[in-house]
Protein backbone atom coordinates (compact mmCIF):
# COMPACT_ATOMS: atom_id res chain seq x y z
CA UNK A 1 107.26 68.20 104.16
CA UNK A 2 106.88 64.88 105.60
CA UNK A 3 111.08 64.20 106.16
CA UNK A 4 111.70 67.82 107.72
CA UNK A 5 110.89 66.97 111.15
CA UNK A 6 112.76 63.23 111.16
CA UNK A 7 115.66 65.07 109.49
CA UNK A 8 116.01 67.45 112.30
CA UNK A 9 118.65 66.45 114.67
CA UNK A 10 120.46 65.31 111.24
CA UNK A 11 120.42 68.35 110.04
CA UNK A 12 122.21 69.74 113.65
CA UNK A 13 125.20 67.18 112.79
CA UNK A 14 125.21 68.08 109.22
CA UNK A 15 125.44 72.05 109.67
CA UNK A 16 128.11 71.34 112.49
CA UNK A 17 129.98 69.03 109.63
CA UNK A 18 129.86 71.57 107.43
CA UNK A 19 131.02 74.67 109.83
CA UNK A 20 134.41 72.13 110.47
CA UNK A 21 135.11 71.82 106.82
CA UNK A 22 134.55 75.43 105.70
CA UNK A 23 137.10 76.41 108.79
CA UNK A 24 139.72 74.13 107.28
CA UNK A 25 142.18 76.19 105.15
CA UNK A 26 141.82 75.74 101.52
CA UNK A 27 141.71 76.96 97.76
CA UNK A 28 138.40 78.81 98.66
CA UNK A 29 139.79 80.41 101.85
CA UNK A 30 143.19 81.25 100.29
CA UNK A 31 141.13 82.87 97.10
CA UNK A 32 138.68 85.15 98.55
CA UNK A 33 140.82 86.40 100.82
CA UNK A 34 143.29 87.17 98.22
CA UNK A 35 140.57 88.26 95.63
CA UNK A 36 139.46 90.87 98.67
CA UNK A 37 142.76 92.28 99.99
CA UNK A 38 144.02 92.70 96.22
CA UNK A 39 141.02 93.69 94.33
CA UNK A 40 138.31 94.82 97.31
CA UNK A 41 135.21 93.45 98.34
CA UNK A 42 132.92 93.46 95.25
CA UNK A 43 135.08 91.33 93.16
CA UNK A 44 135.20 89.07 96.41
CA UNK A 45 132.02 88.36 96.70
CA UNK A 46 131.49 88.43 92.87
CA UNK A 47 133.81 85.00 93.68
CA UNK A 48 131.74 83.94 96.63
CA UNK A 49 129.05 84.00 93.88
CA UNK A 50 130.97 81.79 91.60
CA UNK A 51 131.82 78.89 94.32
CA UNK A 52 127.95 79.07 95.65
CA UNK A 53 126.87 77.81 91.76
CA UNK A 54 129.80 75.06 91.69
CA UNK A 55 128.49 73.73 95.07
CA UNK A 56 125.08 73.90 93.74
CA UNK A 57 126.44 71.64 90.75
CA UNK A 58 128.83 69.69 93.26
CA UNK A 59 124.57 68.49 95.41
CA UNK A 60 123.06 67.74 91.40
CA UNK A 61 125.92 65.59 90.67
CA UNK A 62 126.17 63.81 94.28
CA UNK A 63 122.46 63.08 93.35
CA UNK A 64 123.14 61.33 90.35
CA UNK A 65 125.64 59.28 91.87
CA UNK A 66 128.89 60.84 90.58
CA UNK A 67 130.86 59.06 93.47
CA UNK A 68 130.41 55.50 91.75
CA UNK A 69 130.94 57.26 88.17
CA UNK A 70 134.64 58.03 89.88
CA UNK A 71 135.13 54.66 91.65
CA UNK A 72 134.19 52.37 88.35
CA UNK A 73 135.98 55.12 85.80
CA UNK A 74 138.85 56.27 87.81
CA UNK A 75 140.43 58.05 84.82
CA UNK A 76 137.16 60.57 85.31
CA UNK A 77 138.48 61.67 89.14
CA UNK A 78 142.09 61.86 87.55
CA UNK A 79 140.92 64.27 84.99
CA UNK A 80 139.16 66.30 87.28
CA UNK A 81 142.01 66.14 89.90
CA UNK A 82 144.65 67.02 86.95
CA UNK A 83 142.77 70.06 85.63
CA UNK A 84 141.94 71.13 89.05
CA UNK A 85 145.97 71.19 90.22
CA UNK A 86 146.78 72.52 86.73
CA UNK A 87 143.92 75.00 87.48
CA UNK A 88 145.06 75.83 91.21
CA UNK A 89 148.84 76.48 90.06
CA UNK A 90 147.81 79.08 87.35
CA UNK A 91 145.96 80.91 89.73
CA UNK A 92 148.88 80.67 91.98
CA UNK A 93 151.55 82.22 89.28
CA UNK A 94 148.91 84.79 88.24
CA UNK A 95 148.80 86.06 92.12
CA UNK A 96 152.93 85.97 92.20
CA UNK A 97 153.57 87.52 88.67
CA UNK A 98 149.88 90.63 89.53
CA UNK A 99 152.20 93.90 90.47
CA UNK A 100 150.00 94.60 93.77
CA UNK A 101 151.09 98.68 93.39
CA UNK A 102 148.57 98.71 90.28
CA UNK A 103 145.75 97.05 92.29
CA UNK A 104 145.84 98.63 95.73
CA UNK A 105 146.07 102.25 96.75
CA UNK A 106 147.26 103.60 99.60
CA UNK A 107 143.72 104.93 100.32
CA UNK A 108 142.87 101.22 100.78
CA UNK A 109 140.68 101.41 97.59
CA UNK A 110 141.62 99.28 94.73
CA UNK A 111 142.48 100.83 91.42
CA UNK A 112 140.93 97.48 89.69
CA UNK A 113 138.07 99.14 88.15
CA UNK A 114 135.14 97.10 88.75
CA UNK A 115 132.60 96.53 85.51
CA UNK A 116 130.97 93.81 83.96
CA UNK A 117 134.19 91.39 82.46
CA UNK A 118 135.88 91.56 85.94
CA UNK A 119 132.85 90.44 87.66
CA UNK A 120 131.85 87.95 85.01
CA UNK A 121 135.83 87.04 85.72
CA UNK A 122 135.68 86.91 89.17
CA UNK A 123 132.80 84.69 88.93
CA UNK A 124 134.89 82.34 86.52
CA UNK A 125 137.56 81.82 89.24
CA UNK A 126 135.22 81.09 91.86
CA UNK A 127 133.54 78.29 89.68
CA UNK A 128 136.51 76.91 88.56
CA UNK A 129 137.92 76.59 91.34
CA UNK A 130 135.60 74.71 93.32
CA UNK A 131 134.23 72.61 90.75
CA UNK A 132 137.42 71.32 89.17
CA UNK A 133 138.50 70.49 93.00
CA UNK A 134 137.90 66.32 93.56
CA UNK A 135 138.07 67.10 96.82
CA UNK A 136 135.06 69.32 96.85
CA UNK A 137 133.40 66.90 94.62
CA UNK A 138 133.62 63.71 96.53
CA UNK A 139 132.74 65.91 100.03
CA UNK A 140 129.65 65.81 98.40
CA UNK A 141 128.96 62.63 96.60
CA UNK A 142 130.34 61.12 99.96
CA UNK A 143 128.73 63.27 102.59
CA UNK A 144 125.52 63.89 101.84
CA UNK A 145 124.26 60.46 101.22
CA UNK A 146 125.12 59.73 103.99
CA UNK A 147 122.23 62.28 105.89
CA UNK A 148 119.32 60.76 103.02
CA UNK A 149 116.95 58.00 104.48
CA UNK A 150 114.90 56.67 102.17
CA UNK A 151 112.27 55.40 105.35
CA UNK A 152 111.57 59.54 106.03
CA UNK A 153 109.95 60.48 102.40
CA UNK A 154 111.64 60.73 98.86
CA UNK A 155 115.57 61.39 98.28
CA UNK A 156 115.02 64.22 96.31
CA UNK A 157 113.21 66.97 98.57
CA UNK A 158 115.87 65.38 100.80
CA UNK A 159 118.75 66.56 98.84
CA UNK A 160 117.23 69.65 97.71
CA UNK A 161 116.92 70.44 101.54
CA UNK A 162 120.65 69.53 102.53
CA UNK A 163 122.01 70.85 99.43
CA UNK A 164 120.52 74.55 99.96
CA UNK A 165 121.55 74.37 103.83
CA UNK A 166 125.58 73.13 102.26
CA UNK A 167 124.91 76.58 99.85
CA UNK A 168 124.14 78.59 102.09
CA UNK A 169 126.54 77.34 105.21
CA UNK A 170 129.13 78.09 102.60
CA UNK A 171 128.03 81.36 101.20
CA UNK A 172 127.85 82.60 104.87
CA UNK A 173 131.90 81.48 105.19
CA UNK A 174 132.74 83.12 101.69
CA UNK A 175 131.20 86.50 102.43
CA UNK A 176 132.91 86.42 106.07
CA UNK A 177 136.02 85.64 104.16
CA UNK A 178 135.53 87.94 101.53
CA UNK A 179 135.30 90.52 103.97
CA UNK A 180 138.02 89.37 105.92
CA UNK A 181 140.32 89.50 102.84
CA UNK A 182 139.23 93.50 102.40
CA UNK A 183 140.53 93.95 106.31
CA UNK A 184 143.55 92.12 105.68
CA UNK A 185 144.18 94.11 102.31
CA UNK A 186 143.24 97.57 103.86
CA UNK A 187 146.28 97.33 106.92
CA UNK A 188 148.61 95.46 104.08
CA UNK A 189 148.44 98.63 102.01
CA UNK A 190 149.67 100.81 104.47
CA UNK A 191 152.93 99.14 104.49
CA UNK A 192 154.01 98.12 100.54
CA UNK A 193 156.48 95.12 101.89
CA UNK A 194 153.84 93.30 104.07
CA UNK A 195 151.30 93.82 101.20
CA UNK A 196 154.24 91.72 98.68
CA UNK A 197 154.61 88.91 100.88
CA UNK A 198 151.02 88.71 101.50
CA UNK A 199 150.56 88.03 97.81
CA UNK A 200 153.14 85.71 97.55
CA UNK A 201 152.10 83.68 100.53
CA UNK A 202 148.66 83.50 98.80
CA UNK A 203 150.13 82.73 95.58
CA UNK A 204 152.40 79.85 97.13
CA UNK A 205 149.24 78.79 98.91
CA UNK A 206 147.41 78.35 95.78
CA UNK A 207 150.25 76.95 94.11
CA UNK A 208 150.77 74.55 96.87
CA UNK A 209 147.19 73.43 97.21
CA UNK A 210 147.07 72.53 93.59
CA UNK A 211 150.31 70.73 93.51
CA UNK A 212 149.12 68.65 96.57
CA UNK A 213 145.74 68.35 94.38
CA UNK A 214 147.69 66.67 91.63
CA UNK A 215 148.69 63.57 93.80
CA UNK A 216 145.17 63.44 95.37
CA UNK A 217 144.38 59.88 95.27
């Protein structure tokens, strides 16, 4: 418990690092606020669930270094960033092509019914897309070394520390998100042509986001 107290004020600049990039618009944002104004709030956060584990995996791989893996194998970062665009632009179709009649009701509740596959789905998404996002990946194979000192203690409980604060900044964004996306979803269903081009500007979103993923350099 040694590097808690050194690590303080770092940890200030870190959490207020972290707040700017989870306010930045992105495949996250644009996902659980479409996931929760087309198919409610517990498929939302079944989502929020998903992108909490691929952050988790995002801190164990910025441990082992996954940052110089991408700079001395760059055809690694170019599979990740083509996957992640392909990825991004599927979603993005999916959200264009979903007939939003059949997943809202005009009583604001979704007709989605919500059971095991469409969480275990919903989870899917959320991993996917976070983790196939280089972005995401290098945020943390570049960011966090940069709070570890090895003159405070051992790296490790260091990034075990920062890595559960970066999970749990960004759950507390996702569920705010999630339930944002329910609001938005509960006024768009009173009116059926704001609740279409609120699923196509999510779905150009995505597919924008994944098409500006694919010339990520």
């Amino acid at each position: 418990m040694i590097f808690v107290e050194p690590l303080t004020v770092e940890i200030g600049l870190f959490v207020m690092a972290l707040g700017v990039v989870y306010l930045l618009p992105g495949p996250d944002m644009i996902l659980l606020l479409e996931t929760g104004a087309r198919q409610g709030r517990s498929l939302a956060l079944a989502t929020a669930i998903g992108l909490a584990i691929a952050r988790s995996l995002h801190v164990a791989l910025s441990a082992i270094g996954l940052s110089v893996l991408f700079k001395n194998e760059p055809w690694t970062f170019d599979f990740v960033r083509y996957a992640g665009s392909a990825y991004l632009v599927w979603l993005g179709i999916s959200i264009l092509r979903a007939n939003s009649d059949l997943n809202i009701r005009a009583s604001n509740f979704p007709i989605t019914s919500i059971n095991q596959h469409s969480i275990h789905q919903a989870i899917q998404r959320g991993l996917l897309t976070n983790l196939l996002n280089p972005k995401a990946l290098l945020f943390c194979s570049v960011l966090l070394p940069q709070f570890i000192s090895t003159k405070v203690g051992e790296t490790i409980p260091q990034f075990i520390l920062l890595g559960t604060v970066l999970v749990l900044i960004g759950s507390m964004f996702d569920v705010i998100y999630s339930f944002s996306g329910y609001w938005l979803g509960s006024i768009m269903s009173k009116c059926p042509k704001l609740q279409k081009r609120q699923r196509y500007l999510f779905g150009i979103l995505l597919i924008g986001f994944g098409a500006r993923m694919g010339f990520t350099q």
